[in-house]
Protein backbone atom coordinates (compact mmCIF):
# COMPACT_ATOMS: atom_id res chain seq x y z
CA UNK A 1 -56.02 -14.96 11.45
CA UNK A 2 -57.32 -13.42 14.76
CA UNK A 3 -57.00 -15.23 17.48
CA UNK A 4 -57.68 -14.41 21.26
CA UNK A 5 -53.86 -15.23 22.12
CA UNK A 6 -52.72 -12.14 19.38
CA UNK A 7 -55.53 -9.95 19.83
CA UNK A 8 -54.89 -6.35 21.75
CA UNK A 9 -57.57 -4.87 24.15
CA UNK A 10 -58.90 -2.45 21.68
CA UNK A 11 -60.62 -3.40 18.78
CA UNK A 12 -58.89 -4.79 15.67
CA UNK A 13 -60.40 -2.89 12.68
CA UNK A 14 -61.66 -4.47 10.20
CA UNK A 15 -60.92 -2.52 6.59
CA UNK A 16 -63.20 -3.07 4.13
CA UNK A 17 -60.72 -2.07 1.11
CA UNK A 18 -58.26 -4.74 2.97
CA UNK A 19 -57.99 -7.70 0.39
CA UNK A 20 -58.22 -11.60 1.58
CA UNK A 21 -54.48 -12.68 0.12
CA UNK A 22 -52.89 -16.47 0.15
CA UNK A 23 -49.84 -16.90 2.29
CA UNK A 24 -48.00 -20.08 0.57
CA UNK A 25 -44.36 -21.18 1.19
CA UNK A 26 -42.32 -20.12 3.94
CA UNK A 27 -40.79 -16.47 4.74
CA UNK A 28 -43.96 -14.54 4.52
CA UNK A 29 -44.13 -14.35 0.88
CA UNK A 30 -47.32 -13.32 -0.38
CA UNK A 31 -48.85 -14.35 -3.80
CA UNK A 32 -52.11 -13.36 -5.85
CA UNK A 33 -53.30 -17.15 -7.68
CA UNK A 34 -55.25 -17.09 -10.69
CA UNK A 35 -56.67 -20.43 -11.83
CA UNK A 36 -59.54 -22.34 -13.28
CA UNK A 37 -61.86 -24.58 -12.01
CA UNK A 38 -59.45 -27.24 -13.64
CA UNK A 39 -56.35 -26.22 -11.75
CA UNK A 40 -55.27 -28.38 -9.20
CA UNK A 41 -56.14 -27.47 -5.59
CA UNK A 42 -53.12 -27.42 -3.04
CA UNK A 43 -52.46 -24.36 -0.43
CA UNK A 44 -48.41 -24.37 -1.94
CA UNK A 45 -48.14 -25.60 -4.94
CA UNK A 46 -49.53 -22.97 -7.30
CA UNK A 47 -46.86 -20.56 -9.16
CA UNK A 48 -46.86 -17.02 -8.00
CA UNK A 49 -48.17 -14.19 -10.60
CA UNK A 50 -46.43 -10.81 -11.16
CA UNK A 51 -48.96 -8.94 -12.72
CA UNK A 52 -52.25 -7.32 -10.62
CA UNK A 53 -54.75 -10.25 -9.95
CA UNK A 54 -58.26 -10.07 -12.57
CA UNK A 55 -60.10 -9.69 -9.66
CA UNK A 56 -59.76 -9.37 -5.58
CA UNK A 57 -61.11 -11.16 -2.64
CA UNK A 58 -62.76 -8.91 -0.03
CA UNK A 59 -63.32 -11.57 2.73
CA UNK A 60 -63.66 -9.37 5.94
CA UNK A 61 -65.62 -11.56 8.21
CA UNK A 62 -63.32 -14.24 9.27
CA UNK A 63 -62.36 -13.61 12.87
CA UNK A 64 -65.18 -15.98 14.66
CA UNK A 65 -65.71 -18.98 13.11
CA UNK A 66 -66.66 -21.99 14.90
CA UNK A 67 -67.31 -25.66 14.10
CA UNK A 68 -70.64 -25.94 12.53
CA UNK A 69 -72.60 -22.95 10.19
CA UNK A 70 -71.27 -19.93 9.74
CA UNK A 71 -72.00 -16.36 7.87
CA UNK A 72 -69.59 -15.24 5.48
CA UNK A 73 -70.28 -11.92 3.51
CA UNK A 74 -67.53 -11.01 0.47
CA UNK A 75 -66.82 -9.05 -2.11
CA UNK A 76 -64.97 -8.79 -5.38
CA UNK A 77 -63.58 -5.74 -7.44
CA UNK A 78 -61.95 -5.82 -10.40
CA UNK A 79 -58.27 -4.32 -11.74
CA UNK A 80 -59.89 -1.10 -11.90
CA UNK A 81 -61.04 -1.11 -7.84
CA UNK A 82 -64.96 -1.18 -9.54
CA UNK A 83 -67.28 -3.93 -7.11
CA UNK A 84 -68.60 -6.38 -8.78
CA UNK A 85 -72.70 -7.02 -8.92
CA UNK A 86 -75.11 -9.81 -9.55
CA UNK A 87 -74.78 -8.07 -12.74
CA UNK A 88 -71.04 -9.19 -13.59
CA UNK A 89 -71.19 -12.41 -11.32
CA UNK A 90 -73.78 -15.42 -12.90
CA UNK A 91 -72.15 -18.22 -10.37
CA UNK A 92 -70.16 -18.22 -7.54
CA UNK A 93 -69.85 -21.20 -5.63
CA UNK A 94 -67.34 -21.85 -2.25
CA UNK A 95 -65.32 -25.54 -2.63
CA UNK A 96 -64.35 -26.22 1.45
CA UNK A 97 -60.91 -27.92 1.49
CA UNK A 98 -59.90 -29.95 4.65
CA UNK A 99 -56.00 -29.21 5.48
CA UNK A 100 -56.00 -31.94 8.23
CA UNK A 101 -54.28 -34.66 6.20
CA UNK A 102 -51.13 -34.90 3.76
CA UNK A 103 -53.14 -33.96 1.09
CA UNK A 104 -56.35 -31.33 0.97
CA UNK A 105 -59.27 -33.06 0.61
CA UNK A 106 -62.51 -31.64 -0.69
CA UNK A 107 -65.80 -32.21 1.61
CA UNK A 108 -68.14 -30.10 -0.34
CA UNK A 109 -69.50 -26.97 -1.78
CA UNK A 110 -71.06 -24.55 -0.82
CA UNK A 111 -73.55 -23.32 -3.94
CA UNK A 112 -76.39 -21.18 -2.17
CA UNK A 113 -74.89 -17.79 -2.51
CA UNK A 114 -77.04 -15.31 -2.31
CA UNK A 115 -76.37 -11.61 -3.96
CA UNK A 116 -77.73 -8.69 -1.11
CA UNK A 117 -78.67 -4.98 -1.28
CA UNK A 118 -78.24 -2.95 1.63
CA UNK A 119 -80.40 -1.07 1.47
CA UNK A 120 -79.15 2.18 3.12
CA UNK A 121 -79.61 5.82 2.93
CA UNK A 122 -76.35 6.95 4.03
CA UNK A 123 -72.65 5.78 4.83
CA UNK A 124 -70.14 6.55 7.33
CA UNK A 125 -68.96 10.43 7.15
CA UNK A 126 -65.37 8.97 8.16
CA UNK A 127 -63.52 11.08 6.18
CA UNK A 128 -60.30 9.07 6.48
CA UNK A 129 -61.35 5.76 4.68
CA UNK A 130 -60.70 6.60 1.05
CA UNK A 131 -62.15 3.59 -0.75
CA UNK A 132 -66.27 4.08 -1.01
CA UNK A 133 -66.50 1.34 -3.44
CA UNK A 134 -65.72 -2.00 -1.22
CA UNK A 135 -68.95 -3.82 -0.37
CA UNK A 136 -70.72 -0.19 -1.02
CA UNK A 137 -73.36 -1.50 -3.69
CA UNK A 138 -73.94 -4.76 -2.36
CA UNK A 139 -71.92 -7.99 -1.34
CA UNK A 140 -72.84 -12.14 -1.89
CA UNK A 141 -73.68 -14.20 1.27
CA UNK A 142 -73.29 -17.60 1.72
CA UNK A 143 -73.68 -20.30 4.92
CA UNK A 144 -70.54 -22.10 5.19
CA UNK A 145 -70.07 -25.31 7.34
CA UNK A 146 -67.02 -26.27 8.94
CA UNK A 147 -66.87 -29.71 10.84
CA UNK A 148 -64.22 -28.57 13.67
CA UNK A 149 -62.06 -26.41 14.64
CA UNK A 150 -58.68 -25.90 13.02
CA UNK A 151 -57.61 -24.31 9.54
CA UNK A 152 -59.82 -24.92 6.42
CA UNK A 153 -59.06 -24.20 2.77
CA UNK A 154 -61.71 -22.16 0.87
CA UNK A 155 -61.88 -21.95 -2.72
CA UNK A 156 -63.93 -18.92 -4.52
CA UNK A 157 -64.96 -19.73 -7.68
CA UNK A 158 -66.50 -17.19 -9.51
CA UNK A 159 -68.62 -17.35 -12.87
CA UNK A 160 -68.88 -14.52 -15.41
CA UNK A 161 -70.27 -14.21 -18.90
CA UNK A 162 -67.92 -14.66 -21.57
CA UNK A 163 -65.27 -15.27 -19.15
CA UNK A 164 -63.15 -17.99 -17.67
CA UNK A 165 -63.76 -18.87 -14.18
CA UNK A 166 -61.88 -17.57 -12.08
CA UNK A 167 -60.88 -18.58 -8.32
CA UNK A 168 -59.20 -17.39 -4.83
CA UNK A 169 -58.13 -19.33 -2.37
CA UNK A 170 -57.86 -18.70 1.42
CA UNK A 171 -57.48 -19.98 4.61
CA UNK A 172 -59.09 -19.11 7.78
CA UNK A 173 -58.83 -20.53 10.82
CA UNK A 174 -61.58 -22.01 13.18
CA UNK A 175 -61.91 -21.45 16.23
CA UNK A 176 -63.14 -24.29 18.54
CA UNK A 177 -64.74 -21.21 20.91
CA UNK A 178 -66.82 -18.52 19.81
CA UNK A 179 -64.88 -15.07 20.77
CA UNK A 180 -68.58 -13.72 20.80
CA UNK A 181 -71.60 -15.56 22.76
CA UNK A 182 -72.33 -18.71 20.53
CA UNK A 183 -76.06 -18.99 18.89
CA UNK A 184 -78.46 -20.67 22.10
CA UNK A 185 -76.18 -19.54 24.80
CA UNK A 186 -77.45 -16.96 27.13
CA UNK A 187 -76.89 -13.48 26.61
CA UNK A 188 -75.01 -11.26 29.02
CA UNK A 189 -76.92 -8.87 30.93
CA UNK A 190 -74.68 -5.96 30.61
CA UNK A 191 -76.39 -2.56 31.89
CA UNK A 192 -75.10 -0.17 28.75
CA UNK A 193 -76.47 3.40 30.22
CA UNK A 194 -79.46 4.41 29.15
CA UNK A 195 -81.00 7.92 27.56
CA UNK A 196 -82.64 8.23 31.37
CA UNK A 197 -78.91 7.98 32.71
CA UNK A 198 -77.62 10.79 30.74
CA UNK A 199 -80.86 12.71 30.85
CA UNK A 200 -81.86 12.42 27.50
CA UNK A 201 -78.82 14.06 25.66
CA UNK A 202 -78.28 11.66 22.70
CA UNK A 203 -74.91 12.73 22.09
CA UNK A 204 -73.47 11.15 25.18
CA UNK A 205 -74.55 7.41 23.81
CA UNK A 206 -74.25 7.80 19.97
CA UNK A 207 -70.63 9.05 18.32
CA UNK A 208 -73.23 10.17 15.27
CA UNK A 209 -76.05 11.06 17.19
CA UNK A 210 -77.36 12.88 13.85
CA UNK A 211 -78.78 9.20 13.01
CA UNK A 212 -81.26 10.15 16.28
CA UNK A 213 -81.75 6.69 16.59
CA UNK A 214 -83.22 7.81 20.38
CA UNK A 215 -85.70 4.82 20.73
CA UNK A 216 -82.51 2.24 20.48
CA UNK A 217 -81.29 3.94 23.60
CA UNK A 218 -84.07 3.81 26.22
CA UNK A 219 -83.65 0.33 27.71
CA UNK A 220 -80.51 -1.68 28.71
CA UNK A 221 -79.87 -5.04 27.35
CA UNK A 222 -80.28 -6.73 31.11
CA UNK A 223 -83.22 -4.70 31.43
CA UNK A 224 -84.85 -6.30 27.82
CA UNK A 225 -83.98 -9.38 28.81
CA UNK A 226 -85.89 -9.15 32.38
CA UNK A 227 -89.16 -7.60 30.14
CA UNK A 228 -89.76 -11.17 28.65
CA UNK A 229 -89.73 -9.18 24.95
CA UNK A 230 -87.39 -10.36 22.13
CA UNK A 231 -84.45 -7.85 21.85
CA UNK A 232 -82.19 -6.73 18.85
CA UNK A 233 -78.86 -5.42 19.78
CA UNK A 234 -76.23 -3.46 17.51
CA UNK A 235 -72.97 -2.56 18.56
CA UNK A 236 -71.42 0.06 16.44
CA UNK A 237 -69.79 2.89 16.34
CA UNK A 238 -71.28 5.14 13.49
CA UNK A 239 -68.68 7.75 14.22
CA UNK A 240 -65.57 6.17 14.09
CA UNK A 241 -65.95 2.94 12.58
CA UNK A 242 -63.27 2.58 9.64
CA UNK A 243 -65.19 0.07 7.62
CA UNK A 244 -68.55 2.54 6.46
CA UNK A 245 -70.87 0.05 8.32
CA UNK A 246 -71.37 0.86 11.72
CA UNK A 247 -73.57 3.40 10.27
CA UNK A 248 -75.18 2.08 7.83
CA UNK A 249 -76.20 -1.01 9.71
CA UNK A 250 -77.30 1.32 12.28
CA UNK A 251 -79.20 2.64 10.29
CA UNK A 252 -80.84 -0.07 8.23
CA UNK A 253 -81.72 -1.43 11.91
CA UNK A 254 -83.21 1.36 13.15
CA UNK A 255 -85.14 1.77 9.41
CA UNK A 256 -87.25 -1.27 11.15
CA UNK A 257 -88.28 0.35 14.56
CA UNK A 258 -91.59 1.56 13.25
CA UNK A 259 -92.95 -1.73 12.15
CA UNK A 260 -91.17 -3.98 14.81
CA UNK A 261 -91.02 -1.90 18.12
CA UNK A 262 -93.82 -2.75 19.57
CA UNK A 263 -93.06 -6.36 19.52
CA UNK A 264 -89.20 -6.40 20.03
CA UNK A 265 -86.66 -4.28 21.82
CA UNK A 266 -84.17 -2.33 19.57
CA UNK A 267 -80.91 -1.74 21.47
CA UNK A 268 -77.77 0.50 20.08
CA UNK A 269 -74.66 0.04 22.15
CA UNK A 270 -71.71 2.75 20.63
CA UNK A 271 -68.47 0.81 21.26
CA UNK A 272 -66.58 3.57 22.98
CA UNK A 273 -67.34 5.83 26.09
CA UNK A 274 -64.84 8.54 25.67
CA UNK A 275 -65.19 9.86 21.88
CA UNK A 276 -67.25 13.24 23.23
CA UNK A 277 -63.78 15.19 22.51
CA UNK A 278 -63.95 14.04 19.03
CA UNK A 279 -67.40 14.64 18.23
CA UNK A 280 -67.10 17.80 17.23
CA UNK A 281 -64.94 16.71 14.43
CA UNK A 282 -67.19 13.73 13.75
CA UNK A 283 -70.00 16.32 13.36
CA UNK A 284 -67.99 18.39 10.66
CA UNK A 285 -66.41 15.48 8.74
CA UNK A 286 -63.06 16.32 9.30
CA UNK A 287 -61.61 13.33 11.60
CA UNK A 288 -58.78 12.47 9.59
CA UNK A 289 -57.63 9.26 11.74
CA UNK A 290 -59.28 7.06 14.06
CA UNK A 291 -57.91 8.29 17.53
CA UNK A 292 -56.05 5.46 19.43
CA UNK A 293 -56.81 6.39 22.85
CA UNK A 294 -60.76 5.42 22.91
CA UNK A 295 -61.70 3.15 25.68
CA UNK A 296 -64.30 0.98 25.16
CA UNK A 297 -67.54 0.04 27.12
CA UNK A 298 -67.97 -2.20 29.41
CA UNK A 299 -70.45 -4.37 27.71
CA UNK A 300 -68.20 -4.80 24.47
CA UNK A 301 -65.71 -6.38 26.64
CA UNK A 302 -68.96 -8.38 28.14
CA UNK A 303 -69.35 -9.67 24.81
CA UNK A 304 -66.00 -10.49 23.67
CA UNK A 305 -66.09 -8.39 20.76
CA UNK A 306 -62.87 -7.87 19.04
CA UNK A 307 -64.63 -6.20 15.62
CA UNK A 308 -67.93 -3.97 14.75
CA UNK A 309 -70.25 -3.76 13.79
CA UNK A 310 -71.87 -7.08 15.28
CA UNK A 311 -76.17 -7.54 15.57
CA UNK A 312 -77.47 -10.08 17.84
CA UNK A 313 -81.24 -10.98 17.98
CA UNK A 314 -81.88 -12.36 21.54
CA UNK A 315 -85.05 -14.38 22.21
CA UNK A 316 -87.74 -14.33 25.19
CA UNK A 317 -85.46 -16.37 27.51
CA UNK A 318 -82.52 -14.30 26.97
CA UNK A 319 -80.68 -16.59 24.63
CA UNK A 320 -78.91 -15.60 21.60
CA UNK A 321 -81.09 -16.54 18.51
CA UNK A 322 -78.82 -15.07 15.86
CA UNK A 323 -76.10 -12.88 15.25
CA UNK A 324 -74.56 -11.31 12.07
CA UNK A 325 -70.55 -9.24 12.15
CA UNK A 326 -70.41 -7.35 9.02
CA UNK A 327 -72.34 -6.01 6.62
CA UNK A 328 -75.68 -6.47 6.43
CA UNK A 329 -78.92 -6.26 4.61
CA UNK A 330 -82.10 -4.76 5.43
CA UNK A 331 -84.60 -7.98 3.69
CA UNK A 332 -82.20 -10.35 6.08
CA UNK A 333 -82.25 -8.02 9.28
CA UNK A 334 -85.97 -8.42 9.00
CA UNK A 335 -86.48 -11.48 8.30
CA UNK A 336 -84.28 -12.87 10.97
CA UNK A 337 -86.63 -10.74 13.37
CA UNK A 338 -89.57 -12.15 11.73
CA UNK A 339 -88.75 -15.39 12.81
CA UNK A 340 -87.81 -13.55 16.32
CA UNK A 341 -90.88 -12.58 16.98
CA UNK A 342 -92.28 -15.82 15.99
CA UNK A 343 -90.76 -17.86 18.23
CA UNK A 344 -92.35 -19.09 21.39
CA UNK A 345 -89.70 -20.83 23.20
């Protein structure tokens, strides 16, 4: 699991095709477990399966949990590589396993999860990521609690008609820091340059500037935060990111400027400040590899990010009021600033 000890400078991609697998025994053996909601829980005691798994974990956002709630968006597909839908899934429901003692020892579950629609127009032109299914067509949400830092055990258990359950298990480690500013903390005032900096040429802010997303990129985040207005910040990179979302979610926040700029500040920060050589091939669709010698900004280093695409909703006092890393969905983006723009104090 990520970890700031492990982690290099530059971000750590996060694939979405890249599937959540179990790591039992010793000697880096990996194994695909199939079971039932009557099989025995243990992280190494379940026999290892030959044959592709009936379905696959896509579990990308792991790499900043923290004692306490947490967002977790996932995925399954099926032998075939098809997602499945709200459709194909009636149930799913998340068992939390605590690996602290001898034994694992089940603390609860974890049954409000909720099935979301993007709700995009478009996805990333990256022509290098080959897999448009993964988390494409929609993705399940759910609020899982963990009581302190350490590892955890996570069972998916997943309900289909006419079908047995079926589960995953996994085990992701929690931080006892947040990697990112923490919910109620104060958000950094990082000066990301501005459309009046650059004067007015999109393309020197946005990797895709065909998104023309110009009204996220008039004010700085330490200059929202001195205006006394609520502020919504994405950082993404909509040209380069390998996942397909830096686009899309900059996209489905921008989608809400018309109805919500006049009472909140929408802020794009693009993760790197030296892409303008690749642009060109960004613009034609013919980047065939994420380049390796992008720099980033100065204010994703502020913020400790070590993934995209990450959304933060800062309140009037400057304080973090919620953040989502991942996917997301355009009913939850708005009505996490509905309750923004609510709030008083």
């Amino acid at each position: 699991m990520t970890t700031t000890a492990n982690m290099p400078r530059h971000l750590r991609r996060v694939l979405w095709g890249l599937v959540i697998v179990v790591l039992l025994g010793v000697g880096g053996k990996l194994f695909w477990i199939r079971a039932t909601q009557k099989t025995p829980w243990h992280p190494a005691g379940s026999a290892s399966s030959t044959e592709a798994p009936e379905l696959r974990l896509h579990l990308p956002t792991v790499v900043d949990l923290t004692p306490g709630e947490n967002r977790m968006v996932f995925g399954f597909t099926d032998r075939g590589g098809r997602l499945l839908t709200d459709k194909d899934i009636t149930d799913v429901r998340i068992v939390v396993y605590d690996l602290s003692g001898s034994k694992p020892k089940a603390i609860g579950t974890v049954q409000q999860v909720q099935y979301l629609r993007p709700g995009w127009r478009e996805i990333s032109k990256a022509t290098y990521y080959r897999d448009p299914n993964v988390l494409m067509d929609g993705f399940f949400k759910a609020v899982v609690p963990f009581p302190r830092a350490g590892q955890w055990g996570l069972e998916f258990v997943v309900h289909r008609p006419a079908k047995l359950p079926f589960s995953q298990r996994v085990f992701p480690n929690v931080l006892s820091e947040s990697l990112t500013p923490p919910v109620g903390a104060a958000a950094p005032r990082s000066r990301n340059p501005t459309l009046k900096e650059v004067g007015g040429d999109l393309s020197k802010l946005d990797s895709d500037p065909r998104l023309n997303d110009v009204e996220m990129h008039r004010m700085s985040i330490a200059e929202a935060i001195a205006s006394d207005r609520p502020a919504v910040v994405i950082f993404s990179t909509p040209g380069f990111c390998e996942s397909r979302m830096c686009l899309p979610n900059t996209e489905i926040v921008y989608s809400l400027y018309p109805e919500y700029g006049d009472k909140v500040t929408f802020i794009h920060v693009e993760i790197y400040k030296n892409y303008e050589k690749y642009q060109d091939q960004v613009l034609r669709g013919t980047l065939i590899s994420e380049p390796g010698d992008l720099a980033l900004r100065d204010a994703v280093e502020e913020w400790g990010l070590q993934n995209d695409p990450y959304l933060f909703f800062i309140d009037r006092q400057g304080r973090i009021f919620a953040k989502f890393f991942g996917p997301v969905a355009r009913s939850e983006v708005e009505e996490t600033l509905r309750r923004l723009v609510s709030r008083r104090k």
